[in-house]
PDB file of N, CA and C in Angstrom:
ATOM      1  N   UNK A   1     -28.222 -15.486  40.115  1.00  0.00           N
ATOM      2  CA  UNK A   1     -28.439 -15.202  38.700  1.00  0.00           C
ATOM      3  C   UNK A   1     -29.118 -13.845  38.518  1.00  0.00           C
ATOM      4  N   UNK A   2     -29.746 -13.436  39.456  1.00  0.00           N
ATOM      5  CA  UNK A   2     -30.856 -12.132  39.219  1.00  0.00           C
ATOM      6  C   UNK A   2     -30.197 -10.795  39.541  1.00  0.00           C
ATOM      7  N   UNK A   3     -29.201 -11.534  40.391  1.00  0.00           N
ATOM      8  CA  UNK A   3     -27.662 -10.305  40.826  1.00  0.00           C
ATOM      9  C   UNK A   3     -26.806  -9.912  39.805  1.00  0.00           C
ATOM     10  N   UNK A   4     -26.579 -10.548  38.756  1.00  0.00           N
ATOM     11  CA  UNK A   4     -25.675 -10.965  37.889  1.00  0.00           C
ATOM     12  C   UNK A   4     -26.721  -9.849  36.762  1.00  0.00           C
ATOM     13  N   UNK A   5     -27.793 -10.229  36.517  1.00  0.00           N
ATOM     14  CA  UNK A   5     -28.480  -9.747  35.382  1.00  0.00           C
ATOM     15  C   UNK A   5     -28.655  -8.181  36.029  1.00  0.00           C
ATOM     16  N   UNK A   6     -28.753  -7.945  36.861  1.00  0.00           N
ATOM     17  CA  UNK A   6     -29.183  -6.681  37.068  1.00  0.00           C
ATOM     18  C   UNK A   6     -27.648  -5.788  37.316  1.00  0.00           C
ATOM     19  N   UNK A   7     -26.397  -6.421  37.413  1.00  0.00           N
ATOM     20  CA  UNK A   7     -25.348  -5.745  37.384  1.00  0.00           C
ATOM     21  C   UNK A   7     -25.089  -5.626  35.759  1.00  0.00           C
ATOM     22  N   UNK A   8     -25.361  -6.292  34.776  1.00  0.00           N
ATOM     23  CA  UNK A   8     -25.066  -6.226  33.712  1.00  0.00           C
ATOM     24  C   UNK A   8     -26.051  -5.399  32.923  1.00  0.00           C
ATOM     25  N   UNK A   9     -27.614  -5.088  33.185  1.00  0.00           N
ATOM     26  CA  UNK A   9     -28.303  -4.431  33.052  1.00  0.00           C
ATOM     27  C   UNK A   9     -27.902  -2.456  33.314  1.00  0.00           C
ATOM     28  N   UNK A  10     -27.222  -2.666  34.789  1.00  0.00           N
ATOM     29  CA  UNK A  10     -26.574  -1.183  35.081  1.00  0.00           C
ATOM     30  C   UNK A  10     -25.377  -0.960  34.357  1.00  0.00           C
ATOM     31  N   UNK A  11     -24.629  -1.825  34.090  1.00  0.00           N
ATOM     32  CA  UNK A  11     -23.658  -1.806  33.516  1.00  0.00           C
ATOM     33  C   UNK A  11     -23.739  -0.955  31.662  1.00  0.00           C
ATOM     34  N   UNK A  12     -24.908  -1.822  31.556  1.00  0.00           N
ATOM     35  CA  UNK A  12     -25.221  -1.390  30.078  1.00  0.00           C
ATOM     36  C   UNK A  12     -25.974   0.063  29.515  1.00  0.00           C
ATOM     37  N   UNK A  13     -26.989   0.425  30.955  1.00  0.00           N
ATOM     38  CA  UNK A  13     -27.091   1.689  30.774  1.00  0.00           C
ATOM     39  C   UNK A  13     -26.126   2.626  31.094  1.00  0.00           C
ATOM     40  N   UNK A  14     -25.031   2.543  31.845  1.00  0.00           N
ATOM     41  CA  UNK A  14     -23.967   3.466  32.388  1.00  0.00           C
ATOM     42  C   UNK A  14     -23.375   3.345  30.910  1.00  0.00           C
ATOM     43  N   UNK A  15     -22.975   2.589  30.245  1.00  0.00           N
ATOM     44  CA  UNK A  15     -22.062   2.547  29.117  1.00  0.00           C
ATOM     45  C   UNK A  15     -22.615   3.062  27.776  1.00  0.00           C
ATOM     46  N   UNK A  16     -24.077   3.034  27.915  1.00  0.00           N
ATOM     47  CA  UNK A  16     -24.599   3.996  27.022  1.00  0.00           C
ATOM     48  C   UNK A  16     -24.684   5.460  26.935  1.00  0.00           C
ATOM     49  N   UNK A  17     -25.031   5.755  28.379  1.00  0.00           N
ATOM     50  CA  UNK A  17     -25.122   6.960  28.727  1.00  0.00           C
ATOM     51  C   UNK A  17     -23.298   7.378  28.189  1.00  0.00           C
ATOM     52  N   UNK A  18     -22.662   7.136  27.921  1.00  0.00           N
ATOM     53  CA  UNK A  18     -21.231   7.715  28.117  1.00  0.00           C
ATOM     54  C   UNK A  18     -21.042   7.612  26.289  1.00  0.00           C
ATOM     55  N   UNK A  19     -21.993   6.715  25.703  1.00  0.00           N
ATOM     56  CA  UNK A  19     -21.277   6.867  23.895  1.00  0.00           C
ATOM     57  C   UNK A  19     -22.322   7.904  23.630  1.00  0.00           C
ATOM     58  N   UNK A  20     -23.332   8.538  23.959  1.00  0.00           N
ATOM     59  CA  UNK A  20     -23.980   9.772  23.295  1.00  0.00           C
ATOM     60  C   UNK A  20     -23.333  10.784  23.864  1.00  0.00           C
ATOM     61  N   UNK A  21     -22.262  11.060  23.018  1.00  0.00           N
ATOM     62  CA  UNK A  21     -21.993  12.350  23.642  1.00  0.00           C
ATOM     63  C   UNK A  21     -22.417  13.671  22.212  1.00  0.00           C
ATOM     64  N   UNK A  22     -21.813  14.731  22.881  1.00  0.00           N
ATOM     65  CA  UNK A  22     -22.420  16.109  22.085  1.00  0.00           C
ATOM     66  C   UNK A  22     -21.468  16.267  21.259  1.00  0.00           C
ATOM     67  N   UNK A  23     -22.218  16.953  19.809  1.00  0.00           N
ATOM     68  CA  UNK A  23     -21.280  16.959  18.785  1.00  0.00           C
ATOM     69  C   UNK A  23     -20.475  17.899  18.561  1.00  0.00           C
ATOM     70  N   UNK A  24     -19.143  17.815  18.466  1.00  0.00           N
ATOM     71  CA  UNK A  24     -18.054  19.160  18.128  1.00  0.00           C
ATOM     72  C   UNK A  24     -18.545  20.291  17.416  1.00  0.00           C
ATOM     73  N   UNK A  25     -18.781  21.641  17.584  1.00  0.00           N
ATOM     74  CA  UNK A  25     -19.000  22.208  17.195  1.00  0.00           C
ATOM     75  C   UNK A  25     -17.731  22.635  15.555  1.00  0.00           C
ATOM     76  N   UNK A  26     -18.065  22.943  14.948  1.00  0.00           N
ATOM     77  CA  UNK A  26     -17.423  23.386  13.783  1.00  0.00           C
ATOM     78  C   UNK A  26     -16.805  24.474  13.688  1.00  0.00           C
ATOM     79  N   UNK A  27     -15.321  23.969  12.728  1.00  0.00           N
ATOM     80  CA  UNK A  27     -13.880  25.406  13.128  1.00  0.00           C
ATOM     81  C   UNK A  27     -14.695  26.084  12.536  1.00  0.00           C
ATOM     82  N   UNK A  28     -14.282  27.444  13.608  1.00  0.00           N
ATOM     83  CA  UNK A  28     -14.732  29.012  13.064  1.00  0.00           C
ATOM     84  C   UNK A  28     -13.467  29.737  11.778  1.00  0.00           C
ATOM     85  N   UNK A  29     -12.440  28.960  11.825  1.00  0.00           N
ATOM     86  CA  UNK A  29     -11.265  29.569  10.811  1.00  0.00           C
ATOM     87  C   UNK A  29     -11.311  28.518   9.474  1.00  0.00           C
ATOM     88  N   UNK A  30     -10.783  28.457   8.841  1.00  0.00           N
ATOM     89  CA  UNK A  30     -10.228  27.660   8.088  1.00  0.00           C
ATOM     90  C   UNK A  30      -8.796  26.859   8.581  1.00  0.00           C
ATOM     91  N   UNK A  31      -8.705  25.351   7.688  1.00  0.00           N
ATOM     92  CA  UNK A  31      -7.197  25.251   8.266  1.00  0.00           C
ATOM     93  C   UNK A  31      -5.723  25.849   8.037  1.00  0.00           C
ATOM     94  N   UNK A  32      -4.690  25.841   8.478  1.00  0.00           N
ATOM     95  CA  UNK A  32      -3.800  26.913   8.210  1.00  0.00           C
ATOM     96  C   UNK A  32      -2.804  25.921   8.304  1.00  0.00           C
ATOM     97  N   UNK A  33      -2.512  24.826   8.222  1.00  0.00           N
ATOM     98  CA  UNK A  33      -1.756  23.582   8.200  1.00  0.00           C
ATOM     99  C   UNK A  33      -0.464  23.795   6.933  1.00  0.00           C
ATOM    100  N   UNK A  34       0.157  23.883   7.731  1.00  0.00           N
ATOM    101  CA  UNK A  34       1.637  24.053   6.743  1.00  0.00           C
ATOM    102  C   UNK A  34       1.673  25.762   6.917  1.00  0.00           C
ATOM    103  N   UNK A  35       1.586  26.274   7.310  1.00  0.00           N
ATOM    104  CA  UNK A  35       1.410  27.971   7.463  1.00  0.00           C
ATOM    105  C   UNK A  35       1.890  28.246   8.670  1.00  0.00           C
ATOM    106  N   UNK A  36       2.877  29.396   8.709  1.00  0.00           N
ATOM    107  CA  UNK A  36       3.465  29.757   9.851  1.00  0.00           C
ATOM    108  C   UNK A  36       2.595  30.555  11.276  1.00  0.00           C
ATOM    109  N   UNK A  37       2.882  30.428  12.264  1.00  0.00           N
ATOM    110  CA  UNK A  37       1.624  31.200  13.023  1.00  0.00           C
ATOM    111  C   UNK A  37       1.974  32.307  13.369  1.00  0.00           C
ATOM    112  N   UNK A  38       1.066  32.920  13.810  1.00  0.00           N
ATOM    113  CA  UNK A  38       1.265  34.872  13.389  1.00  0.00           C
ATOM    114  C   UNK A  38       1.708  34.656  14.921  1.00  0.00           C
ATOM    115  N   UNK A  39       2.795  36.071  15.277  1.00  0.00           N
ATOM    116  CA  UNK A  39       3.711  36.258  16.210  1.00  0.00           C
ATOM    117  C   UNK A  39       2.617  36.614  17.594  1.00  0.00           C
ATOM    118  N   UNK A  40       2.863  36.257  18.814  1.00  0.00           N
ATOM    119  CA  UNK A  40       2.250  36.496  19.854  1.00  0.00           C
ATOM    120  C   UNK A  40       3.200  36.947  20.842  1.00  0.00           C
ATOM    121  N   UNK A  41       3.004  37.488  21.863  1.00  0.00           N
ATOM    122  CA  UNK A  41       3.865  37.857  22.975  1.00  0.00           C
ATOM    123  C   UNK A  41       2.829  37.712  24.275  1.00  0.00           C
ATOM    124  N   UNK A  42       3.552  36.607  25.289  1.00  0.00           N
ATOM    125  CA  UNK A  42       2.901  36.226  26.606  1.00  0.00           C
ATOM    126  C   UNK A  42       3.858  36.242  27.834  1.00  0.00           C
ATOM    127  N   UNK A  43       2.864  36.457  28.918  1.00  0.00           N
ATOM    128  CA  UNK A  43       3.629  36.116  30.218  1.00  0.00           C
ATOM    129  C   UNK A  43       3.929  34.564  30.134  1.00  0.00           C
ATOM    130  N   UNK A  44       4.786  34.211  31.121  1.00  0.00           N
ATOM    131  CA  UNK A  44       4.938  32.819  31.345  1.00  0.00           C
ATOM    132  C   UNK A  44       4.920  32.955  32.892  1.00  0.00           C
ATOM    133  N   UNK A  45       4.808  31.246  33.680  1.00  0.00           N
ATOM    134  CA  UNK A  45       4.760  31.671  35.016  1.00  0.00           C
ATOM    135  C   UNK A  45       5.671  32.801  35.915  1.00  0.00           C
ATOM    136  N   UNK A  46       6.579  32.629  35.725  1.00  0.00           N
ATOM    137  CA  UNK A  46       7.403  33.477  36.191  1.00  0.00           C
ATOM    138  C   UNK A  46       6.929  35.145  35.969  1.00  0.00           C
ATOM    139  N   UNK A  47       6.658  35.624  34.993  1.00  0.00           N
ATOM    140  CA  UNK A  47       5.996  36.251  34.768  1.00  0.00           C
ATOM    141  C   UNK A  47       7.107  37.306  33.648  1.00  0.00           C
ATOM    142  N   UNK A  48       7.515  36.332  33.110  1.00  0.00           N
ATOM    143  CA  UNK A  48       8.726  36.680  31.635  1.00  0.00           C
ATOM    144  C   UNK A  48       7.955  36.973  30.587  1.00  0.00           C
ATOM    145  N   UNK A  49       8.575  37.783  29.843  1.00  0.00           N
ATOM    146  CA  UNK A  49       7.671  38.228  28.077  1.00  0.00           C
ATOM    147  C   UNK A  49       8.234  37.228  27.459  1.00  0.00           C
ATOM    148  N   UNK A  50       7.211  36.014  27.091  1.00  0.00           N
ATOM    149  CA  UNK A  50       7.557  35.271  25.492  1.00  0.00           C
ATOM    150  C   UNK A  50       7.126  35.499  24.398  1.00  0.00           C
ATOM    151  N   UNK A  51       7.983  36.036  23.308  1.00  0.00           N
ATOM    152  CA  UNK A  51       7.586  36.435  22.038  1.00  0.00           C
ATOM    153  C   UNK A  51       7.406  34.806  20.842  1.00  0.00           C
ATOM    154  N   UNK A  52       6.844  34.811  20.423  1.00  0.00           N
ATOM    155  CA  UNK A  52       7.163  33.779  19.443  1.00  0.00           C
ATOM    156  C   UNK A  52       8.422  34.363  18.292  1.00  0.00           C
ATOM    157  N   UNK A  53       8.324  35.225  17.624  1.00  0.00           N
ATOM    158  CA  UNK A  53       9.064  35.776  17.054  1.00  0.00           C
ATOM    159  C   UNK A  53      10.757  35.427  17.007  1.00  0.00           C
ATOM    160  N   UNK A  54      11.002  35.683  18.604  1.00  0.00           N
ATOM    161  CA  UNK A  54      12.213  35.604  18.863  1.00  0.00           C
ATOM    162  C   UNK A  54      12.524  34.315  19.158  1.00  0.00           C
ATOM    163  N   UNK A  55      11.865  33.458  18.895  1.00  0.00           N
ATOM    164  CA  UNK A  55      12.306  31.565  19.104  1.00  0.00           C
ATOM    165  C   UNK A  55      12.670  30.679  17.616  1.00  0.00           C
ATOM    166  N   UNK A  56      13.054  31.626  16.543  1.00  0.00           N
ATOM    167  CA  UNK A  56      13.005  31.659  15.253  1.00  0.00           C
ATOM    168  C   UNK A  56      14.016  31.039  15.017  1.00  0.00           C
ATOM    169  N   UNK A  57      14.221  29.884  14.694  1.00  0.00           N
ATOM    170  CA  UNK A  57      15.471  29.029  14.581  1.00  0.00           C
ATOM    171  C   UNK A  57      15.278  27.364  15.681  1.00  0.00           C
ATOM    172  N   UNK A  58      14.258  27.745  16.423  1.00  0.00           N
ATOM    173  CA  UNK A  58      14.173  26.751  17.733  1.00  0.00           C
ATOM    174  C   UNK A  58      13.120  25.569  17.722  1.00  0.00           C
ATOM    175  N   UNK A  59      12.753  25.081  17.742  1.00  0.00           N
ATOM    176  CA  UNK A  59      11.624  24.162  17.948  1.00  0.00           C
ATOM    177  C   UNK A  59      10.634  24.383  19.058  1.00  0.00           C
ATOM    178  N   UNK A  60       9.102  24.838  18.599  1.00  0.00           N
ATOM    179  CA  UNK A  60       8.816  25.600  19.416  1.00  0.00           C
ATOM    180  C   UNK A  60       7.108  24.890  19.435  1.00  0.00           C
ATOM    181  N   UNK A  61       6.601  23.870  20.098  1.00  0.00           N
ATOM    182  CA  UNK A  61       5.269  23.070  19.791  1.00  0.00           C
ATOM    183  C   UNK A  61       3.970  24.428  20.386  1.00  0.00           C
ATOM    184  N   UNK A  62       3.623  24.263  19.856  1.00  0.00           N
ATOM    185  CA  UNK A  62       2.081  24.960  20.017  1.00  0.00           C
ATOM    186  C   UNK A  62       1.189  23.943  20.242  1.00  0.00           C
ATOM    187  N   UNK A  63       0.100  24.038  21.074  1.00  0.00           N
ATOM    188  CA  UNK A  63      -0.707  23.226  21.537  1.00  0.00           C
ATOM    189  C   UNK A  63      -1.954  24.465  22.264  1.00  0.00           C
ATOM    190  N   UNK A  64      -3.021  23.657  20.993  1.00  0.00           N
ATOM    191  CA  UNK A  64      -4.514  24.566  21.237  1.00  0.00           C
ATOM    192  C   UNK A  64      -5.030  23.542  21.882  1.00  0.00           C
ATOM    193  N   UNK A  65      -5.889  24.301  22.463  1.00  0.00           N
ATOM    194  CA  UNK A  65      -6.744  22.854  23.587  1.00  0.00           C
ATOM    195  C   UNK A  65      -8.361  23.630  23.261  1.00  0.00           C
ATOM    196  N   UNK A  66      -9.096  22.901  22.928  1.00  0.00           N
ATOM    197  CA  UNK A  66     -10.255  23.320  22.489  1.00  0.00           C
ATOM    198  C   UNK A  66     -11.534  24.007  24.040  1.00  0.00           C
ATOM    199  N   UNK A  67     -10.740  23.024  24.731  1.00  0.00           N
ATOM    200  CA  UNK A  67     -11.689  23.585  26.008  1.00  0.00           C
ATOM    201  C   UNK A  67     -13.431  23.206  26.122  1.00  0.00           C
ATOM    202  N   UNK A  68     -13.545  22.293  25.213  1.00  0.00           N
ATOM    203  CA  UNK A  68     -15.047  21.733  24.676  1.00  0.00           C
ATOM    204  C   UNK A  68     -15.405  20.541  25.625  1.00  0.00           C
ATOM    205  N   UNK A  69     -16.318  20.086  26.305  1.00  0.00           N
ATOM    206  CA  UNK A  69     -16.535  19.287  27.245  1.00  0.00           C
ATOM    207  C   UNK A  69     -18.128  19.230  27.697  1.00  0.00           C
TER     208      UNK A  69
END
């Protein structure tokens, strides 16, 4: 029984420790939702020029990753 309470005891501080987490810092832009995104030009692995520009007609997902952790 004293095995039992003290696994559920660790249990409960590990699971706390993990819901306080740190708060998102706040967008520096405004949202731009429904608004087209301004044209960029990148390497890709290969090491090809991708324009956004020229994918104009295509289905093309953008994906920001905040990098916050």
């Amino acid at each position: 029984m004293r095995f039992i309470s003290s696994v559920l005891l660790a249990v409960l501080l590990v699971g706390s420790s993990f819901s306080q987490s740190k708060p998102y810092p706040q967008p520096q832009t405004s949202s731009a939702t429904g608004q087209p995104a301004p044209d960029f030009n990148l390497k890709d692995a290969n090491g090809n020029s991708f324009t956004l520009s020229q994918q104009h007609g295509s289905w093309v997902l953008l994906y920001f990753y905040r990098g916050y952790w």
